[in-house]
Protein backbone atom coordinates (compact mmCIF):
# COMPACT_ATOMS: atom_id res chain seq x y z
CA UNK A 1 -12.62 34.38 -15.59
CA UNK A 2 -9.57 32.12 -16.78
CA UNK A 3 -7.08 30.72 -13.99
CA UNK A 4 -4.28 28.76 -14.08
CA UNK A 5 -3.81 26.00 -11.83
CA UNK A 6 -1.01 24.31 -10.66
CA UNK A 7 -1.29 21.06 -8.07
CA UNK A 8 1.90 19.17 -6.76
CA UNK A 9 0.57 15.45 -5.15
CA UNK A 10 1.91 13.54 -2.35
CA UNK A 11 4.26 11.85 -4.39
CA UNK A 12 6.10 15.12 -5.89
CA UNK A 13 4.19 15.33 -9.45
CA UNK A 14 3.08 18.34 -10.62
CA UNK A 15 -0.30 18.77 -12.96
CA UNK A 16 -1.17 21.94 -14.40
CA UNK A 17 -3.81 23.50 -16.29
CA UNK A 18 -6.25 26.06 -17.22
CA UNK A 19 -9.79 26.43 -16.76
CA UNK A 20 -12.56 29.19 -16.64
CA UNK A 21 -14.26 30.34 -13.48
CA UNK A 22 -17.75 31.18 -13.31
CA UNK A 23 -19.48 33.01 -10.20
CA UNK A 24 -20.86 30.35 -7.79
CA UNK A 25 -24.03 29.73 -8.39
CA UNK A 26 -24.18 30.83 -11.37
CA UNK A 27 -23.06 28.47 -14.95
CA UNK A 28 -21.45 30.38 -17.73
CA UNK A 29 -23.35 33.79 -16.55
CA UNK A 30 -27.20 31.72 -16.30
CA UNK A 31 -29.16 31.39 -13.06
CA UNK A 32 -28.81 27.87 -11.83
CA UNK A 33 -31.00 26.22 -8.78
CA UNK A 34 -29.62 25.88 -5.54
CA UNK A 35 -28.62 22.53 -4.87
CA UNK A 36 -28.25 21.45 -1.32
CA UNK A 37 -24.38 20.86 -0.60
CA UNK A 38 -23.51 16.97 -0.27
CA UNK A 39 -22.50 15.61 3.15
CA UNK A 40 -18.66 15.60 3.14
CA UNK A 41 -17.45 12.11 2.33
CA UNK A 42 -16.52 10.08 5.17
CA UNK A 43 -12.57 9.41 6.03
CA UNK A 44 -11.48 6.86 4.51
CA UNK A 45 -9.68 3.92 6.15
CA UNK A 46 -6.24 4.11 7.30
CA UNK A 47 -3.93 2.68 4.63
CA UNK A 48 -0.22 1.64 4.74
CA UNK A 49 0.55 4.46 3.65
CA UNK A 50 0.23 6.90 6.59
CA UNK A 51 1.83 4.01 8.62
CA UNK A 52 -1.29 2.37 10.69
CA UNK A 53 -1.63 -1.10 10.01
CA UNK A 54 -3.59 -3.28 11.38
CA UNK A 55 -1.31 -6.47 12.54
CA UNK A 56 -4.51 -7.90 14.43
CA UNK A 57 -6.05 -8.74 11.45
CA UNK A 58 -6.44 -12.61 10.32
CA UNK A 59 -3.86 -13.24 7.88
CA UNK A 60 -6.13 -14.07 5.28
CA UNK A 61 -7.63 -10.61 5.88
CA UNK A 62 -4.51 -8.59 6.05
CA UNK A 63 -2.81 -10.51 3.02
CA UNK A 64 -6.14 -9.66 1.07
CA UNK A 65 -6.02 -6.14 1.80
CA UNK A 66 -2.15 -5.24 1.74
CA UNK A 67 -0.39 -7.94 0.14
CA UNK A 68 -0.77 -6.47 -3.92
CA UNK A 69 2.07 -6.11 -6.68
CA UNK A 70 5.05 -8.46 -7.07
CA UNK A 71 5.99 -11.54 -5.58
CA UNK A 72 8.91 -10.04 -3.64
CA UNK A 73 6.43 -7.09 -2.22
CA UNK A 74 4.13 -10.12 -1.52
CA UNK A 75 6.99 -11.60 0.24
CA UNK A 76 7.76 -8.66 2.75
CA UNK A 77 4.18 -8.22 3.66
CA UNK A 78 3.81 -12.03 4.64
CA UNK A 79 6.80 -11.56 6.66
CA UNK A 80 5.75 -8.36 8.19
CA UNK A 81 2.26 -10.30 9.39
CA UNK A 82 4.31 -13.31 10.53
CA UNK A 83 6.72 -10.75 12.78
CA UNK A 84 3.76 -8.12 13.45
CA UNK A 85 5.62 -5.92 12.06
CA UNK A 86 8.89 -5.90 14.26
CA UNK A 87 11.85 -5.55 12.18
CA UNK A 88 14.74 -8.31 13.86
CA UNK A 89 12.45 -11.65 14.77
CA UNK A 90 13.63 -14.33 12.64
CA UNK A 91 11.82 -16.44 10.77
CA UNK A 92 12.59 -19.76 9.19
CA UNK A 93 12.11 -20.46 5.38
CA UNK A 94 10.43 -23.67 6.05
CA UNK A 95 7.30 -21.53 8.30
CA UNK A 96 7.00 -18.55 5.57
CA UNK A 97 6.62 -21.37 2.65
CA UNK A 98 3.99 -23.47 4.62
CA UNK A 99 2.40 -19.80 4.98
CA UNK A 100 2.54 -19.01 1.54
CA UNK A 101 1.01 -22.45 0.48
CA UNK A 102 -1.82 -21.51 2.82
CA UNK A 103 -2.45 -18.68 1.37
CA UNK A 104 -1.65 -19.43 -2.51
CA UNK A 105 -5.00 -18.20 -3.62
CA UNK A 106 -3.79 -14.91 -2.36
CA UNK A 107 -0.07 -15.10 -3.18
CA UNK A 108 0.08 -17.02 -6.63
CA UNK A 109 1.63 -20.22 -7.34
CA UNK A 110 3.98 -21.53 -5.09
CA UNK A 111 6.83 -19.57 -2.89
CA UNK A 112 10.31 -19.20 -5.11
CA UNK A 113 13.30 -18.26 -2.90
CA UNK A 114 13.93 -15.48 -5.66
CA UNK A 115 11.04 -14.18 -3.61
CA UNK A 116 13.45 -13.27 -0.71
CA UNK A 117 16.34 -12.52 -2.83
CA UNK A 118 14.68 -9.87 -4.74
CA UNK A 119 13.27 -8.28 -1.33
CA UNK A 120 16.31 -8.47 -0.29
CA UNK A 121 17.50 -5.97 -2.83
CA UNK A 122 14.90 -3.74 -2.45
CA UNK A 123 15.40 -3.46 1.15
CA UNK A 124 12.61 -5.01 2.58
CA UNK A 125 14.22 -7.73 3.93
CA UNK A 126 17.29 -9.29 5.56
CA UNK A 127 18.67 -13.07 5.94
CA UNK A 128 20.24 -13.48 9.31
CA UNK A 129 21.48 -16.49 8.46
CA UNK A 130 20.52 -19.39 5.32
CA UNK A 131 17.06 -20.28 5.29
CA UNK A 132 16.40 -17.43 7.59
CA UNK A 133 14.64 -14.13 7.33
CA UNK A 134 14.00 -10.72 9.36
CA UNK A 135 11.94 -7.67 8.03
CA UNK A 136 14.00 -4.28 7.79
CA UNK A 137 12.88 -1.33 8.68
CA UNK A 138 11.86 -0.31 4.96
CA UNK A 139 9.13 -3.17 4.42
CA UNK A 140 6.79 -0.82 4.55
CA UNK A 141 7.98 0.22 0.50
CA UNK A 142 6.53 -3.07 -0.53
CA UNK A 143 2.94 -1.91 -0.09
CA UNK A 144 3.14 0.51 -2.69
């Protein structure tokens, strides 16, 4: 039997596609053995996506597991470690660049104040004031 499929993903993409059907346990119309059926795969950890984030975590650790992409997103995700996540505590340039150097192999190179700037844009992150930064409510958009 041919069907046609059609699957829409979490982030609005459709995929579609044909394919032909066969009986179960049966392959193209011949007798197959009976497998046993796998164990169902475990969970899999939460991610940033579905909003559970582990602030608890060493730095190190939580940089390593979240802190991906651009420097910018890099940026947001320090900060959000350095606030635990609370959008509003202010943090000084000076602590987030000492940060950053301790965790260059990690981040890359050296922090750039285009770091904030372009975070800034995106919505990540706010300046209360020069040389000062709070996370917004839409950090979380840097972990994708």
């Amino acid at each position: 039997m041919r069907v046609q499929v059609t699957v829409t993903d979490d982030g609005g993409k459709t995929f579609e596609g044909e394919v032909d059907l066969a009986p179960a346990g049966t392959r193209r119309g011949a007798a197959r053995r009976a497998r046993p059926t796998p164990a169902p795969a475990p969970a899999p950890p939460s991610t940033a996506a579905d909003g559970k984030l582990d602030f608890g975590l060493p730095r190190r650790a939580f940089l390593k597991k979240h802190a991906r992409g651009s420097g910018p997103a890099k940026f947001a995700v320090l900060l959000a470690h350095m606030t635990g996540g609370k959008t509003g505590v202010q943090v000084k340039r000076e602590a987030v660049a000492a940060e950053w150097k301790r965790n260059r192999g990690l981040l890359g190179g050296n922090f750039r104040g285009m770091y904030a700037t372009r975070a800034k844009g995106e919505g990540w992150t706010d300046s209360a004031g020069r040389g000062t930064f709070v996370l917004r409510a839409d950090w979380r958009g840097a972990l994708k």
